[in-house]
N, C-alpha and C. Protein backbone atom coordinates (compact mmCIF):
# COMPACT_ATOMS: atom_id res chain seq x y z
N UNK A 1 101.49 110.65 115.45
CA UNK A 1 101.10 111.86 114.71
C UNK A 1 101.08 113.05 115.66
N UNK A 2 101.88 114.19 115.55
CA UNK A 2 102.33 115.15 116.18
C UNK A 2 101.40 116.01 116.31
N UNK A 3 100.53 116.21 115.10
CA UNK A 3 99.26 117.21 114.74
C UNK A 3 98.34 116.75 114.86
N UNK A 4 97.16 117.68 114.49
CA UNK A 4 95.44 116.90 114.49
C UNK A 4 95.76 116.28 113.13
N UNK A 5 95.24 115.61 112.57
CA UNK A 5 94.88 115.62 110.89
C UNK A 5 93.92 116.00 110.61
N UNK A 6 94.16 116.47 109.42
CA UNK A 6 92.98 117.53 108.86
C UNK A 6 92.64 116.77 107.46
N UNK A 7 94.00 116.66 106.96
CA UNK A 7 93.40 115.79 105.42
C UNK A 7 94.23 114.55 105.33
N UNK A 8 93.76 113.65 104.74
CA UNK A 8 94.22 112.62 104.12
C UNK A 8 94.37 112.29 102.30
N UNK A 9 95.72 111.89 102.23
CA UNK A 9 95.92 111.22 100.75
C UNK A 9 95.60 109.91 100.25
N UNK A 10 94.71 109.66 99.79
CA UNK A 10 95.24 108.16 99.34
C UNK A 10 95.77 107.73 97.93
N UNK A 11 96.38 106.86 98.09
CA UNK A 11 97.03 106.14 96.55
C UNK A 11 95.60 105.65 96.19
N UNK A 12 95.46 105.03 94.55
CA UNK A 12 94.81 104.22 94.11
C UNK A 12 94.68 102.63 94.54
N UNK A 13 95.82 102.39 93.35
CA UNK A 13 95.90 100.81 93.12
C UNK A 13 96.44 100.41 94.64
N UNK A 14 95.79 99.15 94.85
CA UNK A 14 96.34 98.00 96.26
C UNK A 14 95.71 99.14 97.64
N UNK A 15 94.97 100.26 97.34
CA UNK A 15 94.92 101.22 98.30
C UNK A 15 93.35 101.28 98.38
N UNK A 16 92.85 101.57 97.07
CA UNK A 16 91.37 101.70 96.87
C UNK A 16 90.57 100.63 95.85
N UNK A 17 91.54 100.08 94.83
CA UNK A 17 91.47 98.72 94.28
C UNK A 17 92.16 98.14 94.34
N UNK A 18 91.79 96.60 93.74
CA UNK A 18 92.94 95.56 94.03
C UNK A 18 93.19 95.72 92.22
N UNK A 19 94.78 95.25 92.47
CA UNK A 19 95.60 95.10 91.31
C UNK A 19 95.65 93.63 90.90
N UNK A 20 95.36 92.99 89.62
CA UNK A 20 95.56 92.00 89.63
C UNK A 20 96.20 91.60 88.47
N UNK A 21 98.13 91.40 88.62
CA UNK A 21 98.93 91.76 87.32
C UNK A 21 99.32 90.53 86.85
N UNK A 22 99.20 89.18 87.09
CA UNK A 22 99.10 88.08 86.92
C UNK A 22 97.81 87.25 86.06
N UNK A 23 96.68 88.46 86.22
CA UNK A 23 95.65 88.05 85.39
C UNK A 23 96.20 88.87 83.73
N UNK A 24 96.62 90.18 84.09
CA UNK A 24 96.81 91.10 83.09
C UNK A 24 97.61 90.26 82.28
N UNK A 25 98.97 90.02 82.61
CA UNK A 25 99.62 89.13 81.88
C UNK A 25 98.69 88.28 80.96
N UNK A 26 98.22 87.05 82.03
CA UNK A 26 97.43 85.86 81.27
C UNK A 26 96.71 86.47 80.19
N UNK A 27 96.08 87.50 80.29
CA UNK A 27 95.29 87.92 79.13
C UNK A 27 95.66 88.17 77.73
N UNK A 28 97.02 89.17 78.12
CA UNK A 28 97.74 89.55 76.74
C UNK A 28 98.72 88.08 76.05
N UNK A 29 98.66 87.31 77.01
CA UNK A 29 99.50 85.68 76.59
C UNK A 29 98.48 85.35 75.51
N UNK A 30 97.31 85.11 76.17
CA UNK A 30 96.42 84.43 74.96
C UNK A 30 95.75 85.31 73.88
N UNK A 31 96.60 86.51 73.68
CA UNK A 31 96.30 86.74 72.50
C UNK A 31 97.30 86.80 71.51
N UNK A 32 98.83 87.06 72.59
CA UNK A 32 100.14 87.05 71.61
C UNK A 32 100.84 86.01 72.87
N UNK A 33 100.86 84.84 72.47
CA UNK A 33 101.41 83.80 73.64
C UNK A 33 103.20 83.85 73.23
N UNK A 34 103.92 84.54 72.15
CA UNK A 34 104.91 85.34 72.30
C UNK A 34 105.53 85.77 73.69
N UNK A 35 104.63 86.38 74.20
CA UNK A 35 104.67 87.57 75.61
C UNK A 35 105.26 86.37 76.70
N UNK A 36 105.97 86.77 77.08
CA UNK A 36 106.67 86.28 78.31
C UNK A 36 106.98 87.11 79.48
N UNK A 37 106.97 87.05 80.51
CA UNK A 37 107.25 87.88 81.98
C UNK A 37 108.33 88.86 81.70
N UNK A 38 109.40 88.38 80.98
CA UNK A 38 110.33 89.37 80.68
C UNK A 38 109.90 90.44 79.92
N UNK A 39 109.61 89.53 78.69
CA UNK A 39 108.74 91.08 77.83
C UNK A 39 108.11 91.59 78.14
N UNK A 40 106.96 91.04 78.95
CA UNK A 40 106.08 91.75 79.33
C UNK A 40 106.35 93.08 80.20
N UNK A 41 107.43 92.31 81.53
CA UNK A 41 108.12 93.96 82.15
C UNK A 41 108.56 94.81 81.26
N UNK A 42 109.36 94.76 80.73
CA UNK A 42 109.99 95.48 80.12
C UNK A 42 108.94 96.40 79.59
N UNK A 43 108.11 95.80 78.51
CA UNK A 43 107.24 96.94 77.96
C UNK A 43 106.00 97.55 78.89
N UNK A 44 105.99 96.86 79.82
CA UNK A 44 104.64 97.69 81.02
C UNK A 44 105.76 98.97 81.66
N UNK A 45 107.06 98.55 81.83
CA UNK A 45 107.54 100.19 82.53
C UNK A 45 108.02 100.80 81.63
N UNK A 46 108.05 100.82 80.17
CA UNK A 46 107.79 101.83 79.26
C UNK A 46 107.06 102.11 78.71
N UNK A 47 105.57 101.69 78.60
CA UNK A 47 104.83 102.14 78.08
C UNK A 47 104.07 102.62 79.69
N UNK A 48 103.72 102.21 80.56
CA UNK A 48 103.53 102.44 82.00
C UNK A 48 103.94 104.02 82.63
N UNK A 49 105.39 104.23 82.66
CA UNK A 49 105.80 105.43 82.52
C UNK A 49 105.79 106.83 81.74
N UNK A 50 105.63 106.18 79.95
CA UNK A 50 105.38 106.92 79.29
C UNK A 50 103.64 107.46 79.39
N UNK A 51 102.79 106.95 79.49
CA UNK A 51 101.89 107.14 79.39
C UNK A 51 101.21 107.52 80.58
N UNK A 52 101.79 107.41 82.12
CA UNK A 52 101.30 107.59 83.39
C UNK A 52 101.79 108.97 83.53
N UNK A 53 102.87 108.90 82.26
CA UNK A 53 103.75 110.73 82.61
C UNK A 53 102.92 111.54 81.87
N UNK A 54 101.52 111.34 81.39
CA UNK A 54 101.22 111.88 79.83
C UNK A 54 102.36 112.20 79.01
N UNK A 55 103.22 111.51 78.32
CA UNK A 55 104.12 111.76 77.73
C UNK A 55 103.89 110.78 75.88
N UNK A 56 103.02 110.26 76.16
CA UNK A 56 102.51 109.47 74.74
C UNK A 56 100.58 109.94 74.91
N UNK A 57 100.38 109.80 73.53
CA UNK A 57 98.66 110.24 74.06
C UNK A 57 97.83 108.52 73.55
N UNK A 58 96.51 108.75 73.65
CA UNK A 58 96.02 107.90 73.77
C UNK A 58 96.10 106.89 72.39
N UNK A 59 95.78 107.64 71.26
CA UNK A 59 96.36 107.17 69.51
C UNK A 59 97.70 106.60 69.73
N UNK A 60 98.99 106.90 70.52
CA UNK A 60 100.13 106.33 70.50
C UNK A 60 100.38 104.91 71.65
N UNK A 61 99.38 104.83 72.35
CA UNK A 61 99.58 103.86 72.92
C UNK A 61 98.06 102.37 72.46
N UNK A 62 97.45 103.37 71.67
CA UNK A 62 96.44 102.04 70.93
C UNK A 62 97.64 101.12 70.08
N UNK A 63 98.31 102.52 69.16
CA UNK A 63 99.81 102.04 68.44
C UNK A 63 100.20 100.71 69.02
N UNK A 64 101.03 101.44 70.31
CA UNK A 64 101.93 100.30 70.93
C UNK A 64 100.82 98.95 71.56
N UNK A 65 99.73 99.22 71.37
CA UNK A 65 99.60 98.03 72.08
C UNK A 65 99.14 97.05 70.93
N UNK A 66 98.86 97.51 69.81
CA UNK A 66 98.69 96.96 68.41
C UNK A 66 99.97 95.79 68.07
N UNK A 67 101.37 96.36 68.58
CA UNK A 67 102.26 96.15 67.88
C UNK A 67 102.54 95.14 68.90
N UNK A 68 102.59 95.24 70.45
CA UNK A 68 103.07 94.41 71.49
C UNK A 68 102.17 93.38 71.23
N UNK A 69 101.13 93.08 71.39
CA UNK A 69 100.28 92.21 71.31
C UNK A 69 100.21 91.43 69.51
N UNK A 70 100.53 91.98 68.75
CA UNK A 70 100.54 91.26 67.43
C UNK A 70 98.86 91.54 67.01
N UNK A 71 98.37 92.53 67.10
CA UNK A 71 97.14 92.62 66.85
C UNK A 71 97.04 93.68 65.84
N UNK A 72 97.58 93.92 64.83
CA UNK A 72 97.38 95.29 63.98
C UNK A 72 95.52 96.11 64.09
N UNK A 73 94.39 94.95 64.02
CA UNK A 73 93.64 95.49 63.79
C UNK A 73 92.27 95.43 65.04
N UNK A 74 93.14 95.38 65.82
CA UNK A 74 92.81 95.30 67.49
C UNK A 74 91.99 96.59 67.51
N UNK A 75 90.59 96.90 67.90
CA UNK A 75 89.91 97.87 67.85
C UNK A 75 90.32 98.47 69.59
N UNK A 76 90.02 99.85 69.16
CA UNK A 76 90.69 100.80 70.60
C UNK A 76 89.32 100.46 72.28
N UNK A 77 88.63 99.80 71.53
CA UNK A 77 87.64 99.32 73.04
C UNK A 77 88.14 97.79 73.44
N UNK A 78 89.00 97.37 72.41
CA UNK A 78 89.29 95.78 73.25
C UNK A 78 90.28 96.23 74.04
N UNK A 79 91.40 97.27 73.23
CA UNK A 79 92.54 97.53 74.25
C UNK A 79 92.43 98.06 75.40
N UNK A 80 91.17 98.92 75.49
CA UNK A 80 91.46 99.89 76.90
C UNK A 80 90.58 98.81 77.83
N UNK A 81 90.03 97.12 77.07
CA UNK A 81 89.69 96.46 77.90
C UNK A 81 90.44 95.49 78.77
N UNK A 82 91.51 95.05 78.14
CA UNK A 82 92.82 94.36 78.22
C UNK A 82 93.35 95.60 78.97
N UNK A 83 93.31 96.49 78.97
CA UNK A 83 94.44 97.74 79.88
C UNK A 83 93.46 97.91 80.80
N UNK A 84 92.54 98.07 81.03
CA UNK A 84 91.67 97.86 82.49
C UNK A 84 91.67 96.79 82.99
N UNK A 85 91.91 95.27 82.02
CA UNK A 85 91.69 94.54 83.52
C UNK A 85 92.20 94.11 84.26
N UNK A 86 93.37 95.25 84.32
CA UNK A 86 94.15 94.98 85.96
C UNK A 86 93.27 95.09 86.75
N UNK A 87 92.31 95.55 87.23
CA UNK A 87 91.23 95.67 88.35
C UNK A 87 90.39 94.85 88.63
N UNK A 88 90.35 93.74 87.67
CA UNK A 88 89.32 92.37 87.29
C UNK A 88 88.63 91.95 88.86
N UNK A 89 89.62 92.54 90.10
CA UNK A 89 89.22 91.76 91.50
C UNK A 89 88.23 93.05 91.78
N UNK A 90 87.91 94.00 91.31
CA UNK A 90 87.31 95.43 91.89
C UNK A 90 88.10 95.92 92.92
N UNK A 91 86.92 96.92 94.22
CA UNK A 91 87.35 97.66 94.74
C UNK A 91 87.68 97.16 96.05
N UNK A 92 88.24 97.94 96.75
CA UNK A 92 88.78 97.58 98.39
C UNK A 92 87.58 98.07 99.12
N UNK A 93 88.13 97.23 100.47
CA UNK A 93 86.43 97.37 101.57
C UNK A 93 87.22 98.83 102.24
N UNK A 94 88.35 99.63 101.73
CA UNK A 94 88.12 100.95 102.16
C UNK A 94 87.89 101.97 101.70
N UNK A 95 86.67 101.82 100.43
CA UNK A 95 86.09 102.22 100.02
C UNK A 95 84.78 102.63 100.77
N UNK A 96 84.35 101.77 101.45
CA UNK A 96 83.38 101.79 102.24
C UNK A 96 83.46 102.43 102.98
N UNK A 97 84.65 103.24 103.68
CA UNK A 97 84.65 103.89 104.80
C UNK A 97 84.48 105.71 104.37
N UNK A 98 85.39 105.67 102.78
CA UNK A 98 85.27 107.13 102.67
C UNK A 98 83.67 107.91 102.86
N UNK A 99 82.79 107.26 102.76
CA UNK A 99 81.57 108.25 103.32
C UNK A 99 81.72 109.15 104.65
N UNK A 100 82.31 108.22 105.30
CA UNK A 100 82.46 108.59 106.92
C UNK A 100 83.44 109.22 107.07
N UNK A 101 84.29 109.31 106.41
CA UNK A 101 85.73 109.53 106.68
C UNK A 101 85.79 111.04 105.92
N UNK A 102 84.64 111.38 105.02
CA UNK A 102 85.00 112.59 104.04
C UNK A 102 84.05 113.33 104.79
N UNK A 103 83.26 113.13 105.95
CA UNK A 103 82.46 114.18 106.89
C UNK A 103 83.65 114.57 107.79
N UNK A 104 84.89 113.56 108.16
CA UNK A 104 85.34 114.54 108.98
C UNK A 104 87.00 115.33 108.61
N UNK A 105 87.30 114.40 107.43
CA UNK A 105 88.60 115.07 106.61
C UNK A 105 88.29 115.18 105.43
N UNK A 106 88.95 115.92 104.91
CA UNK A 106 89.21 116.77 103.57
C UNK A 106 90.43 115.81 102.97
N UNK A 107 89.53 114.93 101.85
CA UNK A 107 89.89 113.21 101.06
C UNK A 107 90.63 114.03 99.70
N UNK A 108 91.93 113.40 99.28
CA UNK A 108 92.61 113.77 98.35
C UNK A 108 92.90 112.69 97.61
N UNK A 109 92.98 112.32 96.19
CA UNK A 109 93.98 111.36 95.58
C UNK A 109 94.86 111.46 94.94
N UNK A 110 96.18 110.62 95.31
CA UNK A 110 97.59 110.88 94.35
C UNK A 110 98.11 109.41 93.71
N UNK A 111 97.61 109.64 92.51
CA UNK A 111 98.15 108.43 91.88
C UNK A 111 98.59 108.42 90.53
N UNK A 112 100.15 107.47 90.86
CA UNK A 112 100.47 107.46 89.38
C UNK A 112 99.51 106.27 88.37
N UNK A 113 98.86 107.02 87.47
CA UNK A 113 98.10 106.29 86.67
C UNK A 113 97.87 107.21 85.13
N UNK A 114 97.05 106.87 84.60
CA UNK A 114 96.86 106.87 83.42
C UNK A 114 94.88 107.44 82.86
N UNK A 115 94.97 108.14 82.03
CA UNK A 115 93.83 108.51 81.61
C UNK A 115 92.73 106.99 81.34
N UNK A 116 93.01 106.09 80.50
CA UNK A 116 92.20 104.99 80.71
C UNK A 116 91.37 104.22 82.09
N UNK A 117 93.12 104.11 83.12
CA UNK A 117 92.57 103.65 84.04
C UNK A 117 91.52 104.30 84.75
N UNK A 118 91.67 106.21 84.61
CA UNK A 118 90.95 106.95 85.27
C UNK A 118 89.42 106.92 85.21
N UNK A 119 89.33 106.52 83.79
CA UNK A 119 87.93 106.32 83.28
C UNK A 119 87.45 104.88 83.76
N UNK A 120 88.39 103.96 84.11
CA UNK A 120 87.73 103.01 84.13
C UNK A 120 87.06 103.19 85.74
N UNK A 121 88.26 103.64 86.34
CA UNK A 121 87.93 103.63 87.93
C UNK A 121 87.33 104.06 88.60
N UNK A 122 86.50 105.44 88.19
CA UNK A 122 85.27 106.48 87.82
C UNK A 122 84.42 105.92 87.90
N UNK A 123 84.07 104.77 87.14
CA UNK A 123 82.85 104.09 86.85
C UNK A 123 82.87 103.04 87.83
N UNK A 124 83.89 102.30 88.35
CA UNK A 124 84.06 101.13 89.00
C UNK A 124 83.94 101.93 90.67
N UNK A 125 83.66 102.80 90.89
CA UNK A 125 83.91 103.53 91.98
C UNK A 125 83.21 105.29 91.80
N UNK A 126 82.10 105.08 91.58
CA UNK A 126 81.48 105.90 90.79
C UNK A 126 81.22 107.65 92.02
N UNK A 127 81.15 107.30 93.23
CA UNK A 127 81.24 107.92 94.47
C UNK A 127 82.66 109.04 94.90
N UNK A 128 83.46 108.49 93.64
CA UNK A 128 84.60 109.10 94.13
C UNK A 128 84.61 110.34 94.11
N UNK A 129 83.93 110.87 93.47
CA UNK A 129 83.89 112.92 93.09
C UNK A 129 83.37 113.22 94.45
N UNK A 130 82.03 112.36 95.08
CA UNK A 130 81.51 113.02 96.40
C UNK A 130 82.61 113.13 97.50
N UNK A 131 83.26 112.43 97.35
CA UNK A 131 84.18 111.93 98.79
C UNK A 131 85.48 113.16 98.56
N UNK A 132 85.95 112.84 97.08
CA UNK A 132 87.07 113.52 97.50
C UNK A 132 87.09 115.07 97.24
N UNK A 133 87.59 116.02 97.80
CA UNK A 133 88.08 117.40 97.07
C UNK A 133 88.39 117.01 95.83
N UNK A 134 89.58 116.76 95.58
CA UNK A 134 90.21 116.51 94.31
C UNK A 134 91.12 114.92 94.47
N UNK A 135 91.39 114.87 92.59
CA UNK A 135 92.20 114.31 92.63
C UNK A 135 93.36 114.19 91.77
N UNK A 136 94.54 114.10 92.00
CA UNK A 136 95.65 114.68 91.39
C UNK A 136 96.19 113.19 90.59
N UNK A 137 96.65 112.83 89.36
CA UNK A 137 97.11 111.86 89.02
C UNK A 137 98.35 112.29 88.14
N UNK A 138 99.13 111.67 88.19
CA UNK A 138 100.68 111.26 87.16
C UNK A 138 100.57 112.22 86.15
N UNK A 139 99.77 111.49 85.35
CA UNK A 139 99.69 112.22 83.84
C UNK A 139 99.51 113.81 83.52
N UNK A 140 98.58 114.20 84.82
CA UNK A 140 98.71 115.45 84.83
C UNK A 140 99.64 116.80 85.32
N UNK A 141 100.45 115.86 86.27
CA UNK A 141 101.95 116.43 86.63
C UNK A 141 103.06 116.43 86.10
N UNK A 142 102.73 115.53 85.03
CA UNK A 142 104.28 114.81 83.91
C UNK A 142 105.12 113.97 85.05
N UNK A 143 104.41 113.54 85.85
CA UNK A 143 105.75 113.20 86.91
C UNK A 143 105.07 111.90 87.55
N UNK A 144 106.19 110.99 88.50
CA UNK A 144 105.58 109.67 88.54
C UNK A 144 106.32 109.84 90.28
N UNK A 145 105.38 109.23 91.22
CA UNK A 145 105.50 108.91 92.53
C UNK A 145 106.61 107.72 92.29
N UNK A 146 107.86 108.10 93.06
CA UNK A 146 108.21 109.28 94.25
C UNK A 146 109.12 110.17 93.53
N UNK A 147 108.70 110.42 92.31
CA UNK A 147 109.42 111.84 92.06
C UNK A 147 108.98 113.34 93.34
N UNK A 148 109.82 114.13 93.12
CA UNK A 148 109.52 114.92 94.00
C UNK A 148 108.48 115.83 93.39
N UNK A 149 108.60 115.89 92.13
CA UNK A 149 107.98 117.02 91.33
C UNK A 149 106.53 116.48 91.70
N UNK A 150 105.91 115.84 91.48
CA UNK A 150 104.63 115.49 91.82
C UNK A 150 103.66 115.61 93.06
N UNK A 151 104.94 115.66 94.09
CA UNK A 151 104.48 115.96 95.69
C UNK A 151 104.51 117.46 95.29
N UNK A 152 105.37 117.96 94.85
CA UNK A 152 105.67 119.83 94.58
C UNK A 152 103.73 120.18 93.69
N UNK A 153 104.10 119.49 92.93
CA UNK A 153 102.31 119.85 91.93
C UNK A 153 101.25 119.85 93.19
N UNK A 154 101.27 118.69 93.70
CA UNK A 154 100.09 118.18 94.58
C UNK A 154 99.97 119.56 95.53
N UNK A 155 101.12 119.88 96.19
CA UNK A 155 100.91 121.03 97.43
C UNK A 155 100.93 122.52 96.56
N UNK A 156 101.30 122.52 95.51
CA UNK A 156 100.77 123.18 95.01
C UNK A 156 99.48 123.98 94.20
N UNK A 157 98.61 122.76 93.76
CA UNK A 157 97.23 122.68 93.31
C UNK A 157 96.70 122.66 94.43
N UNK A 158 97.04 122.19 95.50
CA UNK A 158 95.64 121.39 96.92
C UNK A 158 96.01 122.55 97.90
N UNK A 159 97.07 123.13 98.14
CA UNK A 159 97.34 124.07 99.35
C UNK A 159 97.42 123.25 100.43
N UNK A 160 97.55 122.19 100.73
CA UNK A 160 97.14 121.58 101.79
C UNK A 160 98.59 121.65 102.95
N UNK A 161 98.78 121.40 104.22
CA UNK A 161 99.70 121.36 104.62
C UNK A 161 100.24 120.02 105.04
N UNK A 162 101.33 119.77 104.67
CA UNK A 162 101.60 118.26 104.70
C UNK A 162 101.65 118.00 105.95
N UNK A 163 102.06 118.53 107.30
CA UNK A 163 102.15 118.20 108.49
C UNK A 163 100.58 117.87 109.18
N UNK A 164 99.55 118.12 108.74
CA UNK A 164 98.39 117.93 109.38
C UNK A 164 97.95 116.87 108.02
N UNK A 165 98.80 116.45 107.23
CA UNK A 165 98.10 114.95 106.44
C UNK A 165 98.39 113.93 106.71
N UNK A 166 97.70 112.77 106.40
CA UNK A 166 98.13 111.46 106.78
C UNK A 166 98.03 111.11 105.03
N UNK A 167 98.53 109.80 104.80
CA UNK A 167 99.25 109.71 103.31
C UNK A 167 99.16 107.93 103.41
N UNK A 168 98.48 107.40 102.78
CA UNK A 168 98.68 105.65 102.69
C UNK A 168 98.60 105.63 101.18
N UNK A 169 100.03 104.74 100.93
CA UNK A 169 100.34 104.24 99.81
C UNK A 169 100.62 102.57 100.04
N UNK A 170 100.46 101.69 99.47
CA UNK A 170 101.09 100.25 98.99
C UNK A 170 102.54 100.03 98.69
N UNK A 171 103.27 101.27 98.18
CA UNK A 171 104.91 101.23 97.51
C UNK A 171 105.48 102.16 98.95
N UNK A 172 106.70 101.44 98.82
CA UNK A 172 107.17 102.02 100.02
C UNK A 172 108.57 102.99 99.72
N UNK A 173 109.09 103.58 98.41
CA UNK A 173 109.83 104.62 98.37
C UNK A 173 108.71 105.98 98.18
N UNK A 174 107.05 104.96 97.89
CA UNK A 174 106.41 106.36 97.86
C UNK A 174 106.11 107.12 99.23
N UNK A 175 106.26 106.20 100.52
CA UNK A 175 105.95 106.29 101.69
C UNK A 175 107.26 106.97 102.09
N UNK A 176 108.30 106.47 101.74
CA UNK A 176 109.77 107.32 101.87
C UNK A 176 109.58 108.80 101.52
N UNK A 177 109.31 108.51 100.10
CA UNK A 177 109.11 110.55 99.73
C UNK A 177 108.16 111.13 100.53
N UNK A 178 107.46 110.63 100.82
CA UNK A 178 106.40 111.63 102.18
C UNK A 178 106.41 111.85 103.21
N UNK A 179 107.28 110.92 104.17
CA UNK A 179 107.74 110.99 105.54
C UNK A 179 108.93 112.00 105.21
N UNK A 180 109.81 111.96 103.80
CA UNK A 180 110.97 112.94 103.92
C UNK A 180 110.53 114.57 103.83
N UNK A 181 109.03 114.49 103.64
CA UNK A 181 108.20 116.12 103.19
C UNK A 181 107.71 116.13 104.22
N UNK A 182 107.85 115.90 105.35
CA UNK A 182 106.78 115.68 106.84
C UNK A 182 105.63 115.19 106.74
N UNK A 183 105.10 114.35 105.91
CA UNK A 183 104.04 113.57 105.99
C UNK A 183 103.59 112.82 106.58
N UNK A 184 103.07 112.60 107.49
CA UNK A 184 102.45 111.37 108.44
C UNK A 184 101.99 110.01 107.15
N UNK A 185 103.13 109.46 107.15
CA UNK A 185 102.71 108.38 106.06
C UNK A 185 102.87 106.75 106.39
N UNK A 186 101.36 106.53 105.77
CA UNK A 186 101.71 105.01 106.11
C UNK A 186 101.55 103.75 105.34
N UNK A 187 102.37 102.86 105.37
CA UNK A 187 102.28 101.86 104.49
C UNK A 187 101.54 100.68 104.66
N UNK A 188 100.90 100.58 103.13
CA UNK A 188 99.47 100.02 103.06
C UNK A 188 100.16 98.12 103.19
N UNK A 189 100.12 97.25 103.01
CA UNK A 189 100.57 96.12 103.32
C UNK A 189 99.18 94.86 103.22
N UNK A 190 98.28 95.37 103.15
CA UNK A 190 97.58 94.73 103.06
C UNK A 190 95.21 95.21 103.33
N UNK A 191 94.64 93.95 102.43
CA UNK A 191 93.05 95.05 102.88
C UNK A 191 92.81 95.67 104.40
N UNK A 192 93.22 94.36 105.04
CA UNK A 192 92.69 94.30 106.33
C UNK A 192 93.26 95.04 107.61
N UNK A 193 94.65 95.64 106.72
CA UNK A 193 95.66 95.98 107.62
C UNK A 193 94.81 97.71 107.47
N UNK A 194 94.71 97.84 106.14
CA UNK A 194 94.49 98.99 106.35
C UNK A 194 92.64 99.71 106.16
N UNK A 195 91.85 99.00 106.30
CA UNK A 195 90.55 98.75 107.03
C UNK A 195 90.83 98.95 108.54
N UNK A 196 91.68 98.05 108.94
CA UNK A 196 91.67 98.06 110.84
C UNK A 196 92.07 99.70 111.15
N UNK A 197 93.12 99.96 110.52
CA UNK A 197 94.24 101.10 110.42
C UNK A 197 93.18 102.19 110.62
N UNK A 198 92.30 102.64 109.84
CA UNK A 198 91.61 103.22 109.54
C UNK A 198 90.45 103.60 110.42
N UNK A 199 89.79 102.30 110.85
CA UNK A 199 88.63 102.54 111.99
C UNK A 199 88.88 102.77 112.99
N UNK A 200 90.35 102.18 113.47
CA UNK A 200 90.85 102.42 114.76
C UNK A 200 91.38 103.69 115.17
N UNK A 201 92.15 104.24 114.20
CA UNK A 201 92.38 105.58 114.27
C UNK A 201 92.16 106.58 113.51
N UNK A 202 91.14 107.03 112.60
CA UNK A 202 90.85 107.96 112.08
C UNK A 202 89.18 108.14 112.51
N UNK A 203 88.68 106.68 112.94
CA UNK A 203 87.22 107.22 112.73
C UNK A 203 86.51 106.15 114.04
N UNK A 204 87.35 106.43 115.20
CA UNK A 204 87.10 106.31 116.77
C UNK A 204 86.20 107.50 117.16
């Protein structure tokens, strides 16, 4: 890192919670055992996209999940329970660090996600308003990491300068789009990798 750092980004999912998409599956199986891995992709990166882009609202995706699941009369609190529990494992132990870490940088979040998850993760991580300045998500940019448009929103809303940020994501074309904007970016790979990552060099 060429500069001091001044601020840091972090992703959400695999970054600040664990993702757990193998449970998600199992869940929607036993209610429409229909659902198979194939289907299932297929309709998580279109309804995933559509809805992480705000591009469907919340009434249109109770819809779709009525119809995917075979549930016509599926009430809208089971679904956004089944659509939260990707998180079923909770939060990451680098959670624990942002106390310390938001006395001496200026904490940002960029994640492609979704108004549900936002609410859920709020609550599951209830600290997050203290820690961070802001936080920037998908839905509110129309745009999905590593689009460029979304890095363009972010430095646009935050002012921040990308050369004095550091940037940890889990996906690694999202780590591509940020090293190509001068971002000091690094890829998340694992809890422990990026717990160590963290104490060793941000908060020595």
């Amino acid at each position: 890192m060429k500069k001091e750092i001044e601020t840091i980004i972090f992703d959400f999912g695999e970054v600040l919670a664990h993702l757990n998409f193998p449970h998600w599956i199992e869940i929607m199986q036993q209610i429409n055992p229909d659902i198979d891995q194939s289907s299932f992709d297929i309709q998580h990166h279109r309804l995933n996209t559509l809805f992480s882009k705000g591009l469907i609202s919340g009434d249109e995706m109770v819809n779709e999940y009525r119809l995917f699941l075979n549930s016509p009369m599926m009430s809208i609190q089971q679904i956004k329970r089944i659509h939260n529990s990707l998180f079923i494992d909770g939060k990451m132990r680098t959670v624990q660090l942002l106390p310390h870490l938001s006395q001496r940088y200026k904490l940002y979040g960029l994640s492609n996600t979704d108004p549900w998850h936002v609410e859920y993760l709020t609550s599951l991580m209830p600290g997050l308003s203290e820690y961070f300045v802001d936080k920037i998500y998908s839905y509110e940019a129309k745009s999905l990491k590593p689009e460029i448009e979304i890095f363009t929103y972010f430095q646009k809303r935050t002012g921040i300068i990308f050369s004095n940020t550091i940037y940890f994501d889990d996906y690694a074309p999202n780590i591509e789009r940020g090293i190509s904007l001068g971002i000091n970016s690094v890829l998340v790979t694992g809890e422990e990798q990026l717990y160590k990552y963290i104490s060793n060099t941000l908060l020595k």
